[in-house]
PDB file of N, CA and C in Angstrom:
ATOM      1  N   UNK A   1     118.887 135.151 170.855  1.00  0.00           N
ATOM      2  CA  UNK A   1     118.674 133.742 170.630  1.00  0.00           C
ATOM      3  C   UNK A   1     117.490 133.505 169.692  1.00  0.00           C
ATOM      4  N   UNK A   2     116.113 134.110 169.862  1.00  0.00           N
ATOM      5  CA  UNK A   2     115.263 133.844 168.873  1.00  0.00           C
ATOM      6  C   UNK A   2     115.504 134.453 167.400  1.00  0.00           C
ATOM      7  N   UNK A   3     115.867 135.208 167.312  1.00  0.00           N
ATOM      8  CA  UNK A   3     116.862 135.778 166.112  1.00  0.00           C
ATOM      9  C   UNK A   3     117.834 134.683 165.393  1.00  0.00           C
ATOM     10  N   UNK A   4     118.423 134.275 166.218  1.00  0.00           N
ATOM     11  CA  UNK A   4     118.909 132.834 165.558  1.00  0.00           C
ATOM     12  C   UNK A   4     118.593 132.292 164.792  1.00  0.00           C
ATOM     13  N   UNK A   5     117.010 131.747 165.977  1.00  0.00           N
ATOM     14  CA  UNK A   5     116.455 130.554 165.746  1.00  0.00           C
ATOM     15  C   UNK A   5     115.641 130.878 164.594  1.00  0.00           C
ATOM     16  N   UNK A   6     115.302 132.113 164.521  1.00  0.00           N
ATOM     17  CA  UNK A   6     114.160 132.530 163.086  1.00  0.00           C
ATOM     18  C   UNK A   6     115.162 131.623 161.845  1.00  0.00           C
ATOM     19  N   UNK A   7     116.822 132.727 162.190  1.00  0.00           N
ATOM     20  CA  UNK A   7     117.219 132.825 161.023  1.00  0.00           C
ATOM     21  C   UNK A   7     117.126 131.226 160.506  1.00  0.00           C
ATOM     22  N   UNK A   8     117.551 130.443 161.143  1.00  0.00           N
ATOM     23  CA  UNK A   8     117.764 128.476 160.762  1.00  0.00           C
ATOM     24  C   UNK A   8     117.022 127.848 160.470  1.00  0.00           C
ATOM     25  N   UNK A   9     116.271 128.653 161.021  1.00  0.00           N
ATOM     26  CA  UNK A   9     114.241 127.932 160.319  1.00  0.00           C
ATOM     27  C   UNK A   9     114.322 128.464 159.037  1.00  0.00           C
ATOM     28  N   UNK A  10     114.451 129.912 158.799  1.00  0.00           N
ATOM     29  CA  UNK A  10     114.164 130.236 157.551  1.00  0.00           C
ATOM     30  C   UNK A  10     114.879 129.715 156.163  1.00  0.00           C
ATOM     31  N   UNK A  11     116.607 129.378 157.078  1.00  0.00           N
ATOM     32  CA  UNK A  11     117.453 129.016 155.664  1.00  0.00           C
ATOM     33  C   UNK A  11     116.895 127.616 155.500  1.00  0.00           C
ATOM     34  N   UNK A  12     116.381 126.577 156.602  1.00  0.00           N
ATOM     35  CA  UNK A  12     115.768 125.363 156.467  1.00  0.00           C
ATOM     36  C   UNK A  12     114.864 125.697 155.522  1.00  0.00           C
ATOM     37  N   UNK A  13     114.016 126.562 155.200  1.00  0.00           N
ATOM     38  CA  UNK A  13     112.838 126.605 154.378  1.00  0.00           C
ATOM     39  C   UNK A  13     112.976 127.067 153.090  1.00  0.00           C
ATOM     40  N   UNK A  14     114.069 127.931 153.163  1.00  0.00           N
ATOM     41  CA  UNK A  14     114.910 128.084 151.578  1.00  0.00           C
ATOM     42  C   UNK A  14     115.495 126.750 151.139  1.00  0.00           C
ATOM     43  N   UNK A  15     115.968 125.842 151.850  1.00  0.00           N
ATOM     44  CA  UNK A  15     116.306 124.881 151.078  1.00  0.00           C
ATOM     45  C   UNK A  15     115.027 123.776 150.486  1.00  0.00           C
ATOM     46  N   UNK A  16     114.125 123.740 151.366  1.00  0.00           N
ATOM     47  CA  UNK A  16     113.085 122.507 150.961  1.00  0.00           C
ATOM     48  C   UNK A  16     112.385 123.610 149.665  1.00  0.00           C
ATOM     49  N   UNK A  17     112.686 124.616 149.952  1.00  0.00           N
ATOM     50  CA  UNK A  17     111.772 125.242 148.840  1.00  0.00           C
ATOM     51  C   UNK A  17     112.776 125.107 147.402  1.00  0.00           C
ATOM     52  N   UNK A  18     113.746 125.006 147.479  1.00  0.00           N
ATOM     53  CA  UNK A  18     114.544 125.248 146.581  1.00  0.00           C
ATOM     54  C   UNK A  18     114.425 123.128 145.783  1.00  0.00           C
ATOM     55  N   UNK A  19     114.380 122.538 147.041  1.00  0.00           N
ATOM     56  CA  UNK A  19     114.102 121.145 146.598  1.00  0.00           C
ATOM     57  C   UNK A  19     112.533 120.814 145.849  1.00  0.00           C
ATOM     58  N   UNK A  20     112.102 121.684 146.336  1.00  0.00           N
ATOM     59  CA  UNK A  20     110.735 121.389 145.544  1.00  0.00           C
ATOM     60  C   UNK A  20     110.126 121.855 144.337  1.00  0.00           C
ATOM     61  N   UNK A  21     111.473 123.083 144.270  1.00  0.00           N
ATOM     62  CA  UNK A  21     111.215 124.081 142.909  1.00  0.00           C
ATOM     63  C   UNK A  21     112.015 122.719 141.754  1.00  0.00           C
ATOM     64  N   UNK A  22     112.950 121.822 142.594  1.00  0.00           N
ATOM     65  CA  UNK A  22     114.443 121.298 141.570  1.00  0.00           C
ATOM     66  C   UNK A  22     113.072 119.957 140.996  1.00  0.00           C
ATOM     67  N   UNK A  23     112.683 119.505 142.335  1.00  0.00           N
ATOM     68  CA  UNK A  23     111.434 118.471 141.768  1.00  0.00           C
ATOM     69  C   UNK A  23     110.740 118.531 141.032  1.00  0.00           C
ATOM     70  N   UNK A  24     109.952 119.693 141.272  1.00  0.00           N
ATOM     71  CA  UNK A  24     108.896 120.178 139.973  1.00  0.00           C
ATOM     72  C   UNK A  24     109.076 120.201 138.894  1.00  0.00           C
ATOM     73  N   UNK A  25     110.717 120.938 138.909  1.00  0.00           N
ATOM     74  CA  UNK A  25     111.094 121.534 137.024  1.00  0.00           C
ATOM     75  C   UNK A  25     111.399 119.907 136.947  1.00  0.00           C
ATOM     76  N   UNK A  26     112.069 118.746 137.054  1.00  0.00           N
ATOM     77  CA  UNK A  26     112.370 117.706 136.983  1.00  0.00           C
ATOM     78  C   UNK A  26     110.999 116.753 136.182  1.00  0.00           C
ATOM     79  N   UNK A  27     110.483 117.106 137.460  1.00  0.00           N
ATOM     80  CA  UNK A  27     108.300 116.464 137.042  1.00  0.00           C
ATOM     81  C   UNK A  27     108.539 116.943 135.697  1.00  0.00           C
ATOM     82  N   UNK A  28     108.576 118.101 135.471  1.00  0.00           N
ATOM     83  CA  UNK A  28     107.797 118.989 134.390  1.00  0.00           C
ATOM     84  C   UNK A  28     108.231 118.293 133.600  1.00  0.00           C
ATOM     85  N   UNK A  29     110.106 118.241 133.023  1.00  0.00           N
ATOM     86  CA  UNK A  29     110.431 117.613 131.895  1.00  0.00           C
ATOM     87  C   UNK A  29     110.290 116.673 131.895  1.00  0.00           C
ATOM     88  N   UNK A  30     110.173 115.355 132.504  1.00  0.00           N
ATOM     89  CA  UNK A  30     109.851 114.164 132.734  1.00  0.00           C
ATOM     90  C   UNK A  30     108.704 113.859 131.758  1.00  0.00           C
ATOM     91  N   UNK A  31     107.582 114.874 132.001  1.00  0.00           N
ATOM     92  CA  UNK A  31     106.146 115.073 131.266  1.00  0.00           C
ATOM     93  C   UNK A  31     106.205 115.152 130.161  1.00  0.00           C
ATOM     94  N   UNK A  32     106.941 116.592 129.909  1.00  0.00           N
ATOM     95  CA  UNK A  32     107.032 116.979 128.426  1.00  0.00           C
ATOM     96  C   UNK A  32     107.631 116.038 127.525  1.00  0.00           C
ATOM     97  N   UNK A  33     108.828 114.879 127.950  1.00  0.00           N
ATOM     98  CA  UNK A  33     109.726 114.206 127.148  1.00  0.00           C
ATOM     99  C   UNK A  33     108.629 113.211 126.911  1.00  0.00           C
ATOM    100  N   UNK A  34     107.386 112.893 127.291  1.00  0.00           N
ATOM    101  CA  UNK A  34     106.838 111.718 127.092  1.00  0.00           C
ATOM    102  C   UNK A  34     106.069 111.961 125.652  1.00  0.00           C
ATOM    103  N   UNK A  35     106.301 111.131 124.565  1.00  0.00           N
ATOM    104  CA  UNK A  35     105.274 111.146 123.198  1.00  0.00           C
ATOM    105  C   UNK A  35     104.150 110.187 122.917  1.00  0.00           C
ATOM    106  N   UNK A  36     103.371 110.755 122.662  1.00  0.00           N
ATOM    107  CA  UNK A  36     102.373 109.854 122.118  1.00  0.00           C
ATOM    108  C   UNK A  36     102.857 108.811 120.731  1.00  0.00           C
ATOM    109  N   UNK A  37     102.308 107.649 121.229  1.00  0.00           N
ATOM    110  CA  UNK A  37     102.406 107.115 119.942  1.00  0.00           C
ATOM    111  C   UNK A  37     102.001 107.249 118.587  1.00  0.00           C
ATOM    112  N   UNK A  38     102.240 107.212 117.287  1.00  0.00           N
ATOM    113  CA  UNK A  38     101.303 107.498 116.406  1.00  0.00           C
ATOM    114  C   UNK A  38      99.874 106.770 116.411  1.00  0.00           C
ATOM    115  N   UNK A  39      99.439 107.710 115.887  1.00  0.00           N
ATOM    116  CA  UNK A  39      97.941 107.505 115.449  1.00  0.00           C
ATOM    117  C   UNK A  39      97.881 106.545 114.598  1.00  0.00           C
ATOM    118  N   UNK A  40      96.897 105.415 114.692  1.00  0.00           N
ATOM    119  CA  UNK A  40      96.911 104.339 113.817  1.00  0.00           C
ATOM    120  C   UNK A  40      96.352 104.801 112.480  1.00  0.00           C
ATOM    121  N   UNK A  41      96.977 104.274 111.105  1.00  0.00           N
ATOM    122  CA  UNK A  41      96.428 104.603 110.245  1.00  0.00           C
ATOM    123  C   UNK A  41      95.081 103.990 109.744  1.00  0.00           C
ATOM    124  N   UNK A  42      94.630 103.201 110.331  1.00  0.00           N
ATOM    125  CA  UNK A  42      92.873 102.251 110.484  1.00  0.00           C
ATOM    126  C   UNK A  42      92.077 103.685 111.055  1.00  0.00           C
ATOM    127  N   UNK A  43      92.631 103.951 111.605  1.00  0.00           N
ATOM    128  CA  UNK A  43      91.770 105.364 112.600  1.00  0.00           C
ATOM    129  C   UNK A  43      91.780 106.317 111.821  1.00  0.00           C
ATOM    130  N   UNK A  44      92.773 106.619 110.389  1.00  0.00           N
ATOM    131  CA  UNK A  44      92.179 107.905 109.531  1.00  0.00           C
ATOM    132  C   UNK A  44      91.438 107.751 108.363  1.00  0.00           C
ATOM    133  N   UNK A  45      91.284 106.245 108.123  1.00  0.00           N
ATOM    134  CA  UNK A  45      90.723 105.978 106.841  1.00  0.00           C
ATOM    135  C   UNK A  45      89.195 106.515 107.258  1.00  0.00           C
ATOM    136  N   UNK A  46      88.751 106.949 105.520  1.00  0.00           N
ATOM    137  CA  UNK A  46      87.842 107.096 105.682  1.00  0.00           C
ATOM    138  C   UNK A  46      86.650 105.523 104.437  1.00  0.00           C
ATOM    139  N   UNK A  47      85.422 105.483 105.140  1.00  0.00           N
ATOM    140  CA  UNK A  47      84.765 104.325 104.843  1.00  0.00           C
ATOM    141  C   UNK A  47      83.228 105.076 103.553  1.00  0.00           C
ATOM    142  N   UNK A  48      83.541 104.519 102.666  1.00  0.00           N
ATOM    143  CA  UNK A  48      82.487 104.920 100.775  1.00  0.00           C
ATOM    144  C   UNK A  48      81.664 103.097 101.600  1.00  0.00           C
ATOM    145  N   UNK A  49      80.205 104.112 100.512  1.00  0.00           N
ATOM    146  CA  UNK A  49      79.111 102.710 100.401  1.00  0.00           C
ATOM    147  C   UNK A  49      79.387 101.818  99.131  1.00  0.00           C
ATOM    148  N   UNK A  50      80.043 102.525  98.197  1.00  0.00           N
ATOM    149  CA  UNK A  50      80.717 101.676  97.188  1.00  0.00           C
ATOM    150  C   UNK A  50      78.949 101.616  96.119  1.00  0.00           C
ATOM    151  N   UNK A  51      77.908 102.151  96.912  1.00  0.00           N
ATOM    152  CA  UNK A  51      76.640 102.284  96.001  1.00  0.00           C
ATOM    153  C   UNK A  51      76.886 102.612  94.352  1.00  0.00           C
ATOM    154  N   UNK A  52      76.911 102.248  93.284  1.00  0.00           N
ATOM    155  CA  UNK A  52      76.861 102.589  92.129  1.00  0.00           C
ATOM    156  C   UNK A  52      75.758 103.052  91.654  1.00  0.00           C
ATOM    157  N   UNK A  53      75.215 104.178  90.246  1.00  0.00           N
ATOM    158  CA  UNK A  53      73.850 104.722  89.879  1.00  0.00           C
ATOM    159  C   UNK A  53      73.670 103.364  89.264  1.00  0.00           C
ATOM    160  N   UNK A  54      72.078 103.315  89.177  1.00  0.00           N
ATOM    161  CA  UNK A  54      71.018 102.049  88.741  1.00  0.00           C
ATOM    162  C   UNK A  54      71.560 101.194  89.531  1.00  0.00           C
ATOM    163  N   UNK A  55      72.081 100.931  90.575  1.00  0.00           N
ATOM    164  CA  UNK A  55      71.700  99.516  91.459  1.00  0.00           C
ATOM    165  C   UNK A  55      70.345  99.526  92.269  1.00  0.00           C
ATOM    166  N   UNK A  56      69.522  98.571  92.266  1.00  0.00           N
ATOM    167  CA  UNK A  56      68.189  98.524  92.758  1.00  0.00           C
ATOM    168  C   UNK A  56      68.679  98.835  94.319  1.00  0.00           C
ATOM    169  N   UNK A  57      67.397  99.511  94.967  1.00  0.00           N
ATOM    170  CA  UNK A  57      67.578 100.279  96.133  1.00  0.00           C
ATOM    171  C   UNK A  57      68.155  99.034  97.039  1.00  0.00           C
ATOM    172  N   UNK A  58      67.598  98.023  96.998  1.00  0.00           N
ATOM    173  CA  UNK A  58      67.431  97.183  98.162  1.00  0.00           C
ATOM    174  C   UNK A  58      69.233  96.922  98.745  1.00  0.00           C
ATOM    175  N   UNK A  59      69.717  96.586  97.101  1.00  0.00           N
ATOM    176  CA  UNK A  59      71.420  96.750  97.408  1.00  0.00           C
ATOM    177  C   UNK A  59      71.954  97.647  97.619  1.00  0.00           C
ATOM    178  N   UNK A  60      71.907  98.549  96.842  1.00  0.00           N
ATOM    179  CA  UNK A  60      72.004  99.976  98.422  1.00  0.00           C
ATOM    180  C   UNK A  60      72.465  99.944  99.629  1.00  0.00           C
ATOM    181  N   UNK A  61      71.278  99.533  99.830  1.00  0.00           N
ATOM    182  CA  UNK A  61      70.886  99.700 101.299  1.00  0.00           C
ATOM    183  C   UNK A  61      71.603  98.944 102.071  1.00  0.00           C
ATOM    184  N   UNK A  62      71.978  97.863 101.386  1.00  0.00           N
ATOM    185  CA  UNK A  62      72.801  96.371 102.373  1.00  0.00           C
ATOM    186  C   UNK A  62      74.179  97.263 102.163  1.00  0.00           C
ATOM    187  N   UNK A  63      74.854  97.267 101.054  1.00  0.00           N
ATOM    188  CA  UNK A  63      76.339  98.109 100.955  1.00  0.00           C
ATOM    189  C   UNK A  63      76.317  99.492 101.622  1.00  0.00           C
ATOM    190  N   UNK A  64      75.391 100.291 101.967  1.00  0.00           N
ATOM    191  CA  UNK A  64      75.478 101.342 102.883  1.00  0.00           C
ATOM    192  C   UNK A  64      75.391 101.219 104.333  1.00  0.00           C
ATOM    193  N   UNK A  65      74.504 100.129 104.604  1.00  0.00           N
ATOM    194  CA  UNK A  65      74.371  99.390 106.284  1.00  0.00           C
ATOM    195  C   UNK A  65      75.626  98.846 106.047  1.00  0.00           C
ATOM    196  N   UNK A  66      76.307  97.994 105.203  1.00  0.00           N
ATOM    197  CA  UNK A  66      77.592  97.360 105.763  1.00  0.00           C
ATOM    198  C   UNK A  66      78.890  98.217 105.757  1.00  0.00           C
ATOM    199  N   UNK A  67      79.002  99.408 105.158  1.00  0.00           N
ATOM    200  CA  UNK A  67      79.960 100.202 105.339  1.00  0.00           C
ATOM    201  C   UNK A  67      79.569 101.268 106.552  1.00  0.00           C
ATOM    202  N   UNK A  68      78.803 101.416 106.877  1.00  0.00           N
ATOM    203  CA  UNK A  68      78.398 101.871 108.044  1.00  0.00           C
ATOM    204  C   UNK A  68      78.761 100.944 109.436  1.00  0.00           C
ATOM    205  N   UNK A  69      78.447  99.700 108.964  1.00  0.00           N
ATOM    206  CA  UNK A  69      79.025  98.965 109.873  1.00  0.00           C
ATOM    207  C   UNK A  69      80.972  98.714 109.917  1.00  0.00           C
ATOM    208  N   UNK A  70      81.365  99.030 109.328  1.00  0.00           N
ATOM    209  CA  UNK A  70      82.573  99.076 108.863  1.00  0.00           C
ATOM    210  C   UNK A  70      83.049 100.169 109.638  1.00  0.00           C
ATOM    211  N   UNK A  71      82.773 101.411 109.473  1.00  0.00           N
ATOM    212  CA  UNK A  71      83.040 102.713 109.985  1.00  0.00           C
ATOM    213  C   UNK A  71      82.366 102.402 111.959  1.00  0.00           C
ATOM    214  N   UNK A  72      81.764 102.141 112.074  1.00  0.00           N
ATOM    215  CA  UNK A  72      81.125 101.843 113.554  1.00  0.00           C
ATOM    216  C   UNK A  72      82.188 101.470 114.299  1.00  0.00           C
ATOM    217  N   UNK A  73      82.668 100.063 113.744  1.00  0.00           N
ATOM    218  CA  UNK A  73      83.767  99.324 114.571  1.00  0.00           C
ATOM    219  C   UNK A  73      85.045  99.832 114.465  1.00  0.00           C
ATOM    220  N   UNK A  74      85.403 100.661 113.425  1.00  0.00           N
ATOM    221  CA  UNK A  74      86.802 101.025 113.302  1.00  0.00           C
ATOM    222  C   UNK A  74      86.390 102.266 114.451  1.00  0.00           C
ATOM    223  N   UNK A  75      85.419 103.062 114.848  1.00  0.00           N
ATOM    224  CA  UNK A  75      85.552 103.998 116.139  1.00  0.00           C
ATOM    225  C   UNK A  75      85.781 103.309 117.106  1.00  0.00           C
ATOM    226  N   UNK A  76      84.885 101.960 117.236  1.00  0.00           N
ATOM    227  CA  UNK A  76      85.090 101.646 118.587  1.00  0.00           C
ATOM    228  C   UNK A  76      86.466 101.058 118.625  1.00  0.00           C
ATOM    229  N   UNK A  77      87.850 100.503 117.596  1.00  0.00           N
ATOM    230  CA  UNK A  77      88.788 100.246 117.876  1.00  0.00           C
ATOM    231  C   UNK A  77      89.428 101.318 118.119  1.00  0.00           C
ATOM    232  N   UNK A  78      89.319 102.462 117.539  1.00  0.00           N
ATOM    233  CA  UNK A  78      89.737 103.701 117.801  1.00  0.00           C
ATOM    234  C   UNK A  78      90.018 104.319 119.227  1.00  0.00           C
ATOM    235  N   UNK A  79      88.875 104.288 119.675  1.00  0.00           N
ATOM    236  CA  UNK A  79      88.128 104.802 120.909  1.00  0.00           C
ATOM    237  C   UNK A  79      89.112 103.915 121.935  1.00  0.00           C
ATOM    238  N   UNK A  80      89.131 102.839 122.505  1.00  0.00           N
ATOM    239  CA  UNK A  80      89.523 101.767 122.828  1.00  0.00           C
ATOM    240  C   UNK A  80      91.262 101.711 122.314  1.00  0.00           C
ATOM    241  N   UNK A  81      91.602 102.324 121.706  1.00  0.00           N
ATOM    242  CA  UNK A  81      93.271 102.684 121.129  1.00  0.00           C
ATOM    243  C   UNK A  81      93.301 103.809 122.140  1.00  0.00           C
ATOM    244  N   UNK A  82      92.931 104.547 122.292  1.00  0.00           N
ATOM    245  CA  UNK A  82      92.358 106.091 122.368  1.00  0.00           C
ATOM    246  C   UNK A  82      92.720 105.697 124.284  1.00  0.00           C
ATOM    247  N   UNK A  83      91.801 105.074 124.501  1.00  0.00           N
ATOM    248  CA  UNK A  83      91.781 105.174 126.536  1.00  0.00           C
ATOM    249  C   UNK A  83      92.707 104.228 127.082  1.00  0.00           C
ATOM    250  N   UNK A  84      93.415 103.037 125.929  1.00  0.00           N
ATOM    251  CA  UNK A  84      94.828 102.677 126.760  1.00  0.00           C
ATOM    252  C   UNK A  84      95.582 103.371 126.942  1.00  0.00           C
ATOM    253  N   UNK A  85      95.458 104.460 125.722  1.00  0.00           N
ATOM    254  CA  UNK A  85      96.976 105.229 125.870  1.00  0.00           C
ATOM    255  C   UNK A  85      96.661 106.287 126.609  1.00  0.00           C
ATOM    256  N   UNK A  86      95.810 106.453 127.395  1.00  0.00           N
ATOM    257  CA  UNK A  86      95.367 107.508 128.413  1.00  0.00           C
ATOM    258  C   UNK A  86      95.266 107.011 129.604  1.00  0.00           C
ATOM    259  N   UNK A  87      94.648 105.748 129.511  1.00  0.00           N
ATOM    260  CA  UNK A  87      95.216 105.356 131.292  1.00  0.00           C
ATOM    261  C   UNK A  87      96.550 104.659 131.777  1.00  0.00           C
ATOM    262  N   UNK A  88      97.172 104.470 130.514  1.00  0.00           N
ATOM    263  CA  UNK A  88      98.860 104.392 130.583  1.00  0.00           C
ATOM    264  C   UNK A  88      99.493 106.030 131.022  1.00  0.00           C
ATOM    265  N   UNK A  89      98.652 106.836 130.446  1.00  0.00           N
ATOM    266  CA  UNK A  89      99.627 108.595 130.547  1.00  0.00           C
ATOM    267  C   UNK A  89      99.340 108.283 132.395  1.00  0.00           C
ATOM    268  N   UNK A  90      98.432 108.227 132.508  1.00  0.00           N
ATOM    269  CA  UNK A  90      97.445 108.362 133.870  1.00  0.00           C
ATOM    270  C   UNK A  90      97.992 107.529 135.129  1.00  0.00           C
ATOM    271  N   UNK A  91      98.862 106.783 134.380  1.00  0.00           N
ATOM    272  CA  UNK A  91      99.829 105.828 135.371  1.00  0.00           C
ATOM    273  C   UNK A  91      98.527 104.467 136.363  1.00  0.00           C
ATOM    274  N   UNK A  92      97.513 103.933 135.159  1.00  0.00           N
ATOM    275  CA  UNK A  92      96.617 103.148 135.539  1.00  0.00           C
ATOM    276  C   UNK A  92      95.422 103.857 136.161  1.00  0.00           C
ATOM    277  N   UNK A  93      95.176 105.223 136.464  1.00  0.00           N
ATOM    278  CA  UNK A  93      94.247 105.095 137.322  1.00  0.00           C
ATOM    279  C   UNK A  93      93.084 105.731 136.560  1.00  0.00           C
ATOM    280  N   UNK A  94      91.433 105.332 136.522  1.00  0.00           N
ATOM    281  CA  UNK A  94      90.998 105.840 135.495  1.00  0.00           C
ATOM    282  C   UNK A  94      90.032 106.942 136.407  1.00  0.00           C
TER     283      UNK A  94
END
């Protein structure tokens, strides 16, 4: 009788195991089929001070602070592109 009972337990445990192997591979492709969206093309440009030789320093300086400022904010839209589409993968949770 305990011979039995091993055996019915055990084929019980071949099957949940066999359900959890079918789940997993299931998970897995589920995962893999998911794509990222493209990369915005604002996010590969790259940002020039547009400085020309003989412009007095002072303008310079304003066209290099403002393309600097230019390049600043396009990270932080970046960045901020960047962690929706990660706490969307993440299924909301951060």
């Amino acid at each position: 009788m305990a011979a039995l009972c091993s055996l019915i337990f055990l084929s019980a445990c071949a099957t949940n195991d066999e359900r959890l192997r079918r789940a997993a591979a299931l998970s897995a492709q589920v995962e893999a089929s998911k794509e990222l969206p493209g990369y915005p093309e604002d996010c590969r440009r790259k940002e020039a001070s547009g400085v020309r030789i003989g412009e007095p320093l002072d303008v310079a300086l304003i066209r290099t602070d403002q393309a600097l400022g230019r390049a600043n904010a396009r990270v932080m839209r970046c960045s901020r592109w960047y962690d929706e589409i990660k706490q969307g993968y993440a299924g909301g949770v951060q």
